[in-house]
N, C-alpha and C. Protein backbone atom coordinates (compact mmCIF):
# COMPACT_ATOMS: atom_id res chain seq x y z
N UNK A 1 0.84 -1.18 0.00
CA UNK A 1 0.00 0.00 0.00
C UNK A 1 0.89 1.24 0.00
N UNK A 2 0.45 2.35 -0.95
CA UNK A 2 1.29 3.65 -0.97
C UNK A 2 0.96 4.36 0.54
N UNK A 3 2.08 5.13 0.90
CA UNK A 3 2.27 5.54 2.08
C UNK A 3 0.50 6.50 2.45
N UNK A 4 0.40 7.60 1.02
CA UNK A 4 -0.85 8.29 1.53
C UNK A 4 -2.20 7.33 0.82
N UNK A 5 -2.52 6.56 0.52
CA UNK A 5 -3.16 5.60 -0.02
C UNK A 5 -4.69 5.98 0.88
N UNK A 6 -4.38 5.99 2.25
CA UNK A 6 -5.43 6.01 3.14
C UNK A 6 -5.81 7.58 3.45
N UNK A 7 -5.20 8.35 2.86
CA UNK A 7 -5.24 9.69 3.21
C UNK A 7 -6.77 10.39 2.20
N UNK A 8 -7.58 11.06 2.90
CA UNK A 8 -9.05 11.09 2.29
C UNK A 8 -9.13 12.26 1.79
N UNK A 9 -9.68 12.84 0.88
CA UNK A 9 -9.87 13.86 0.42
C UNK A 9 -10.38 15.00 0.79
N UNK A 10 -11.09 14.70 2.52
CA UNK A 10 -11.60 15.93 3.44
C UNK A 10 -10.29 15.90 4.38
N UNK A 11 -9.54 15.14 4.35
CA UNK A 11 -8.05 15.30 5.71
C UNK A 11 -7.49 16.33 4.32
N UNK A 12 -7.55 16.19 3.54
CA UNK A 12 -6.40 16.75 2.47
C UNK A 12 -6.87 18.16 2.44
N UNK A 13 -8.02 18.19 2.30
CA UNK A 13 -9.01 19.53 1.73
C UNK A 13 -8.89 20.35 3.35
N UNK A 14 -8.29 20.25 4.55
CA UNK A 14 -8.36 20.53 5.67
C UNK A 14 -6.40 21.79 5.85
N UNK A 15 -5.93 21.29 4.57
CA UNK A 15 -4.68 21.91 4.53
C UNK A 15 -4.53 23.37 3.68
N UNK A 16 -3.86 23.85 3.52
CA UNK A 16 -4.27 25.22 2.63
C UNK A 16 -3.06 24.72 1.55
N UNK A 17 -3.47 25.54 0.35
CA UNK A 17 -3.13 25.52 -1.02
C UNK A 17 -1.41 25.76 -0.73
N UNK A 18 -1.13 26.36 0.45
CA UNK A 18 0.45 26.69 0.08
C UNK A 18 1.04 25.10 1.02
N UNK A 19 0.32 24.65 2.05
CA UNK A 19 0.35 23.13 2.78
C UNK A 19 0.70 22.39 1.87
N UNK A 20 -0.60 22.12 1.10
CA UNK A 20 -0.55 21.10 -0.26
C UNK A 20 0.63 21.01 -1.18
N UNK A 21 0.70 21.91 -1.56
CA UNK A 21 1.80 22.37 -2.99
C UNK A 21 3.18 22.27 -1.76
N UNK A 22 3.75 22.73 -0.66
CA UNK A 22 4.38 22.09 0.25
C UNK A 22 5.01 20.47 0.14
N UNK A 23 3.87 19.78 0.90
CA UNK A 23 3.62 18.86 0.90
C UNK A 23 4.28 17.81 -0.29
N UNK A 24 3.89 17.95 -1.41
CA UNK A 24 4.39 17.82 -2.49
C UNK A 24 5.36 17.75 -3.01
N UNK A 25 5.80 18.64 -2.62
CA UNK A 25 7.59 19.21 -2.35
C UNK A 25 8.41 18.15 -1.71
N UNK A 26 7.47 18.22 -0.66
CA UNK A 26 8.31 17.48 0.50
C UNK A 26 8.85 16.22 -0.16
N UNK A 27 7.65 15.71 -0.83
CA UNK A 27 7.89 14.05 -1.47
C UNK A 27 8.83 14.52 -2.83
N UNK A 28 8.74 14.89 -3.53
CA UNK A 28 9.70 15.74 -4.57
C UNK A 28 11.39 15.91 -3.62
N UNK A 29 11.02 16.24 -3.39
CA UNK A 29 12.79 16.43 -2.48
C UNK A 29 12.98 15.06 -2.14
N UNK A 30 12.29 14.20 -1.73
CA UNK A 30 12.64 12.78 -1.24
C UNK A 30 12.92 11.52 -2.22
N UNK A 31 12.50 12.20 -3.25
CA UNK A 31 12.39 11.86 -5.01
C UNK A 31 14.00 12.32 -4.85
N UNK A 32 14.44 13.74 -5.11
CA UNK A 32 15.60 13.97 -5.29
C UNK A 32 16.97 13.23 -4.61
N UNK A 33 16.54 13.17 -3.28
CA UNK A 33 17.96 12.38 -3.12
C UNK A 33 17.75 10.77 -2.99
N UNK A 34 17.12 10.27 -3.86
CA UNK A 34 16.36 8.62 -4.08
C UNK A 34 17.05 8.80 -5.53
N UNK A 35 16.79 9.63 -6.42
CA UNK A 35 17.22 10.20 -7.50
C UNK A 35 19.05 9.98 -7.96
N UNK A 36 19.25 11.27 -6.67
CA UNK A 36 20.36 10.67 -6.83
C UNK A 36 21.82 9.82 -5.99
N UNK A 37 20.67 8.96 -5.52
CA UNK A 37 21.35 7.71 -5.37
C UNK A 37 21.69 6.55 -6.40
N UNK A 38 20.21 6.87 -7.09
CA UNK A 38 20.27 5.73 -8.30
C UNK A 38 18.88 4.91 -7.71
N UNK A 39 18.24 5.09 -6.35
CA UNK A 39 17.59 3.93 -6.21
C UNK A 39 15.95 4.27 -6.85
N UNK A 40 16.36 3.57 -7.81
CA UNK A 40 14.98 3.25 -9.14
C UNK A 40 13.58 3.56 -7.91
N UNK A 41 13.71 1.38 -7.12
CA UNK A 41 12.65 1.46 -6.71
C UNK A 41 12.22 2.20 -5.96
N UNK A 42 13.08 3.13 -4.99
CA UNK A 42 12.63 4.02 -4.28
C UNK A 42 12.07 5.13 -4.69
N UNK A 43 12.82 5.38 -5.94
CA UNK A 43 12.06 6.78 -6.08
C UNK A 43 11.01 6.45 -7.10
N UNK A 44 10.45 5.41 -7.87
CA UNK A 44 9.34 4.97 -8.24
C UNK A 44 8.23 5.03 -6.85
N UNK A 45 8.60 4.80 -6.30
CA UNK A 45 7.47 4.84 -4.96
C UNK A 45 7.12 6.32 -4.22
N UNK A 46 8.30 7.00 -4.54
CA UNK A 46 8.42 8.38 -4.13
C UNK A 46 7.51 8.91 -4.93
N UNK A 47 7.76 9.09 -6.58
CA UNK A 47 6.78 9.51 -7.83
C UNK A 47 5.47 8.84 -7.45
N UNK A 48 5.18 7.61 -7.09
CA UNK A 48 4.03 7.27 -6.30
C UNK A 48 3.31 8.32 -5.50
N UNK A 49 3.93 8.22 -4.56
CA UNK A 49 3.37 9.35 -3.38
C UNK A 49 2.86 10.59 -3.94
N UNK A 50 3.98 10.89 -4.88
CA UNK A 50 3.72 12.61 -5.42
C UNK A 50 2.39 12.64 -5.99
N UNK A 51 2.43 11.48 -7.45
CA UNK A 51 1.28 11.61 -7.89
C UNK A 51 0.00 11.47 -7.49
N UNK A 52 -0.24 10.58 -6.00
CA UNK A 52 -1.37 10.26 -5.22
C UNK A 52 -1.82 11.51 -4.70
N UNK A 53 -0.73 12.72 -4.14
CA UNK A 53 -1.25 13.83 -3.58
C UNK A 53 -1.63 14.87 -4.30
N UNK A 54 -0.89 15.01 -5.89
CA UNK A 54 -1.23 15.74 -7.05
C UNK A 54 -2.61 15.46 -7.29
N UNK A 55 -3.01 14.08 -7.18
CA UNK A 55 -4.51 13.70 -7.50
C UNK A 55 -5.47 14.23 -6.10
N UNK A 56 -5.01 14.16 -5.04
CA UNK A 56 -5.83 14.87 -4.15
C UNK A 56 -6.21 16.28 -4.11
N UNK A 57 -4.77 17.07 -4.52
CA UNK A 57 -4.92 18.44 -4.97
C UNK A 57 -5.90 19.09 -5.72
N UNK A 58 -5.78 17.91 -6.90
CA UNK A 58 -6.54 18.71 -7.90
C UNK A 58 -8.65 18.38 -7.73
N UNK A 59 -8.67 17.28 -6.69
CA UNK A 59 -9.89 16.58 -6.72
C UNK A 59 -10.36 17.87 -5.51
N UNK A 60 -9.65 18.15 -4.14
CA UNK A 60 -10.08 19.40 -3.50
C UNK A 60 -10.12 21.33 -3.81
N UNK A 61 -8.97 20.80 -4.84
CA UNK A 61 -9.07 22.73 -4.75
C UNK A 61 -9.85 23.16 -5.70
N UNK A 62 -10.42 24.32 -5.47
CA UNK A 62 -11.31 25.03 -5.89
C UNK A 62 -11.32 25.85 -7.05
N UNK A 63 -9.76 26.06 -7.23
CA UNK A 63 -9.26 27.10 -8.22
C UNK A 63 -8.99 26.16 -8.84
N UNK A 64 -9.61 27.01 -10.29
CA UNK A 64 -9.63 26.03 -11.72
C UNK A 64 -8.21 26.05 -12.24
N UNK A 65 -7.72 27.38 -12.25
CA UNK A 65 -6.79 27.59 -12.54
C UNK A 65 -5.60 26.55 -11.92
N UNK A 66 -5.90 26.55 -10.77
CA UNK A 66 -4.12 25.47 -9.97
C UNK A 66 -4.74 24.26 -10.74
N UNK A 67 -5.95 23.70 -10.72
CA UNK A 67 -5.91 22.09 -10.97
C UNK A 67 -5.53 21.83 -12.29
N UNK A 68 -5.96 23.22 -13.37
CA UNK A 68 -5.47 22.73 -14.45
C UNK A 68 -3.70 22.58 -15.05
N UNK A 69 -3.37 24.04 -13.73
CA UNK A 69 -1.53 23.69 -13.73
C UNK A 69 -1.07 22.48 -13.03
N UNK A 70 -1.54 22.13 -12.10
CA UNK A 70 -1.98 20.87 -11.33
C UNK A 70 -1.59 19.55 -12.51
N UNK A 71 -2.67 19.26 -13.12
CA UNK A 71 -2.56 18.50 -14.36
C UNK A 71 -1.17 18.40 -15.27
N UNK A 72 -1.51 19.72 -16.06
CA UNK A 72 -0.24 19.16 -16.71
C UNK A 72 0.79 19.19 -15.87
N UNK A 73 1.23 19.64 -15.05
CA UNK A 73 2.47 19.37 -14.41
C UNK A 73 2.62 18.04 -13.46
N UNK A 74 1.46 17.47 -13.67
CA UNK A 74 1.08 16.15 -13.08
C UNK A 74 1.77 14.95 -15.06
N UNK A 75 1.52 15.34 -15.44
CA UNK A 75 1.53 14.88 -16.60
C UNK A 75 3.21 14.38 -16.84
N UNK A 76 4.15 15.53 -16.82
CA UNK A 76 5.35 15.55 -16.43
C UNK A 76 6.23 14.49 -15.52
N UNK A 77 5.83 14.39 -14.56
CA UNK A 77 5.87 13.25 -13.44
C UNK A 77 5.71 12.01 -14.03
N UNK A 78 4.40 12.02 -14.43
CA UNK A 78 4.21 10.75 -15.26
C UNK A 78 4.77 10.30 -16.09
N UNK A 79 5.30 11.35 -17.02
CA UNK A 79 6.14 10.27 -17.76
C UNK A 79 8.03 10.30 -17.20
N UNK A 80 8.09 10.67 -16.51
CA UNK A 80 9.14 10.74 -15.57
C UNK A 80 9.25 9.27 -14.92
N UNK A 81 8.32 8.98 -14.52
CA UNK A 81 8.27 7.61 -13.45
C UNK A 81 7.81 5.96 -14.52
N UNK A 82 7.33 6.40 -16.03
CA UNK A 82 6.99 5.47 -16.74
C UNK A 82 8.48 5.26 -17.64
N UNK A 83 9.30 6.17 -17.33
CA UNK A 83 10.65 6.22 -18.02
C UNK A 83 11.36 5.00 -17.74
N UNK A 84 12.21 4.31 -18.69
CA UNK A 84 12.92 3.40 -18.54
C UNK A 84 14.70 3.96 -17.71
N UNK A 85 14.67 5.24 -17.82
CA UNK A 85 15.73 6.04 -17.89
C UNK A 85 15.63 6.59 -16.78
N UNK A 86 16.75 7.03 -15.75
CA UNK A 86 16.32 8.32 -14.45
C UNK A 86 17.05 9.56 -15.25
N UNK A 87 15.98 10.51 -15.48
CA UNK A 87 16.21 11.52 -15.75
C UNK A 87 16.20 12.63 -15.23
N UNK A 88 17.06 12.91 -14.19
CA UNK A 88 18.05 14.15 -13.05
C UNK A 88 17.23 15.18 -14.32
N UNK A 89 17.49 16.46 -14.99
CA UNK A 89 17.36 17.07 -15.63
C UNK A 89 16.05 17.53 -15.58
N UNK A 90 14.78 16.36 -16.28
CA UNK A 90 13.49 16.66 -16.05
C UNK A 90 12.92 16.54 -14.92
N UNK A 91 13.45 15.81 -13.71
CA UNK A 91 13.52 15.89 -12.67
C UNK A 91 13.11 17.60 -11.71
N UNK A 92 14.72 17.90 -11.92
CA UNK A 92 14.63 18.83 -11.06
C UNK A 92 14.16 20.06 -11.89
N UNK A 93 13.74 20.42 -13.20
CA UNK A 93 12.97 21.02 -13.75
C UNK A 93 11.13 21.46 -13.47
N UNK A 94 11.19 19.84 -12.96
CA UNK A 94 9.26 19.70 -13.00
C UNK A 94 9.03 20.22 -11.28
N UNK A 95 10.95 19.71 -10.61
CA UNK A 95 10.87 20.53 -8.76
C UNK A 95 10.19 21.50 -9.05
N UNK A 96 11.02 22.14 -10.17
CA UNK A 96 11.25 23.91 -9.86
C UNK A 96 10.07 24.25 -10.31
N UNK A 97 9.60 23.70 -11.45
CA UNK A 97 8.00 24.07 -11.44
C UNK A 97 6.64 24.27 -10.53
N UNK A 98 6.92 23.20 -9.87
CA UNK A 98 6.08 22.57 -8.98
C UNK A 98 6.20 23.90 -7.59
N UNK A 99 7.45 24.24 -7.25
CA UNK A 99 7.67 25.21 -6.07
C UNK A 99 7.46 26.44 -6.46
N UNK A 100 6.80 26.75 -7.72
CA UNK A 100 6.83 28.10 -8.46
C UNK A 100 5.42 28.16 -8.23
N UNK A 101 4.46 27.66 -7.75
CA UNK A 101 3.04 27.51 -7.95
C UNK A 101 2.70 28.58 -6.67
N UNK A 102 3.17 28.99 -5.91
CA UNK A 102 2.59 29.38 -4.84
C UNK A 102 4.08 30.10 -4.16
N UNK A 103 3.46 31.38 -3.59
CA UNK A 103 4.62 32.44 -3.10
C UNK A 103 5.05 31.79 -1.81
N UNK A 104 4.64 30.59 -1.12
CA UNK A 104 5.61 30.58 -0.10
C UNK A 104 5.98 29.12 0.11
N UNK A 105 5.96 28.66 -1.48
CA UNK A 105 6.41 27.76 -1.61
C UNK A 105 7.85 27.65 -2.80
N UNK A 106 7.72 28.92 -3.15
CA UNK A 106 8.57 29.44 -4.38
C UNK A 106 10.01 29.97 -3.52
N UNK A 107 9.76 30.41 -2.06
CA UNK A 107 10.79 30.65 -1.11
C UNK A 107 11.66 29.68 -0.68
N UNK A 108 11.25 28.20 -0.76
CA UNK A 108 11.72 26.87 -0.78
C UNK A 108 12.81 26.80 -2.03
N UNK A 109 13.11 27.63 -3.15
CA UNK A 109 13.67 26.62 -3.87
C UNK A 109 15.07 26.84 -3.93
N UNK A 110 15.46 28.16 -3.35
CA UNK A 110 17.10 28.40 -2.77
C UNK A 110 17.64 27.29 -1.82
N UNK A 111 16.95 26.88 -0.98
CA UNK A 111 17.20 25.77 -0.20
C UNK A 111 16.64 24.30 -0.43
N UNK A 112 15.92 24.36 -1.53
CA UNK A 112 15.98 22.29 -1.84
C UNK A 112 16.81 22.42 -3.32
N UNK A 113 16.58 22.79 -4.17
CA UNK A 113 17.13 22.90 -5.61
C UNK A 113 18.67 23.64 -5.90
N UNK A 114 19.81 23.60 -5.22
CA UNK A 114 20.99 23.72 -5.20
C UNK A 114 21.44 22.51 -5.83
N UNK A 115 22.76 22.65 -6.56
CA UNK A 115 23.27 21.83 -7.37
C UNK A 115 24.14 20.42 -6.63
N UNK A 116 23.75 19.30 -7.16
CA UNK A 116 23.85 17.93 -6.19
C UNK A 116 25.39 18.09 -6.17
C-alpha cells in the first residue's frame, strides 16, 4: 500500500493551497535524493506518493486555474516515473516548477534545488 493511499480527500481539503503544494515538495525532495542515489525502486514509490497527492490536490481545490496547472504538471511526473531512464534534468525542472506555484512555496527553492 502507498504511504498516503489512506489519506481522504476531506483530511487533504483541511490543509491550505500553500500546505498542499508544500507537501508535495516534500515528497519531490525525497524523489531527489532517491534520484540521486540511483535507487529506481525508491524513487518509483516516491513519484508514487507525489502523484497520489497531485490527484488529491486537484480533486479538492477550488481554483480552476491550480488544478489545471496541477494537471499538466502532473503529466510531467508521469512520464518521468513510466521512463525506462532516471532523468536528473526533467527531474529537477518539473521541482522547480512545482515550487513556483505558490509564493511561499517558491521561497523553498534556494534551499531544496541547489546543485547535487
Amino acid at each position: 500500500m502507498t504511504q498516503h493511499a489512506s489519506l481522504s480527500p476531506e483530511r487533504w481539503a483541511s490543509f491550505s493551497r500553500d500546505q498542499q503544494i508544500l507537501m508535495i515538495g516534500n515528497e519531490m525532495n525525497r524523489a531527489s535524493r532517491l534520484l540521486r542515489r540511483a535507487d529506481r525502486p525508491g524513487l518509483l514509490l516516491a513519484y508514487e506518493r507525489v502523484l497520489r497527492l497531485v490527484d488529491l490536490t486537484v480533486e479538492v481545490q477550488p481554483s480552476y486555474g491550480l488544478r489545471r496547472e496541477l494537471l499538466r504538471w502532473r503529466d510531467l511526473i508521469a512520464e518521468i516515473y513510466v521512463s525506462l531512464e532516471l532523468q536528473p534534468d526533467q527531474h529537477f525542472a518539473a521541482f522547480r516548477a512545482l515550487l513556483q506555484l505558490t509564493p511561499a512555496s517558491a521561497q523553498q527553492i534556494p534551499l531544496v534545488l541547489t546543485e547535487p
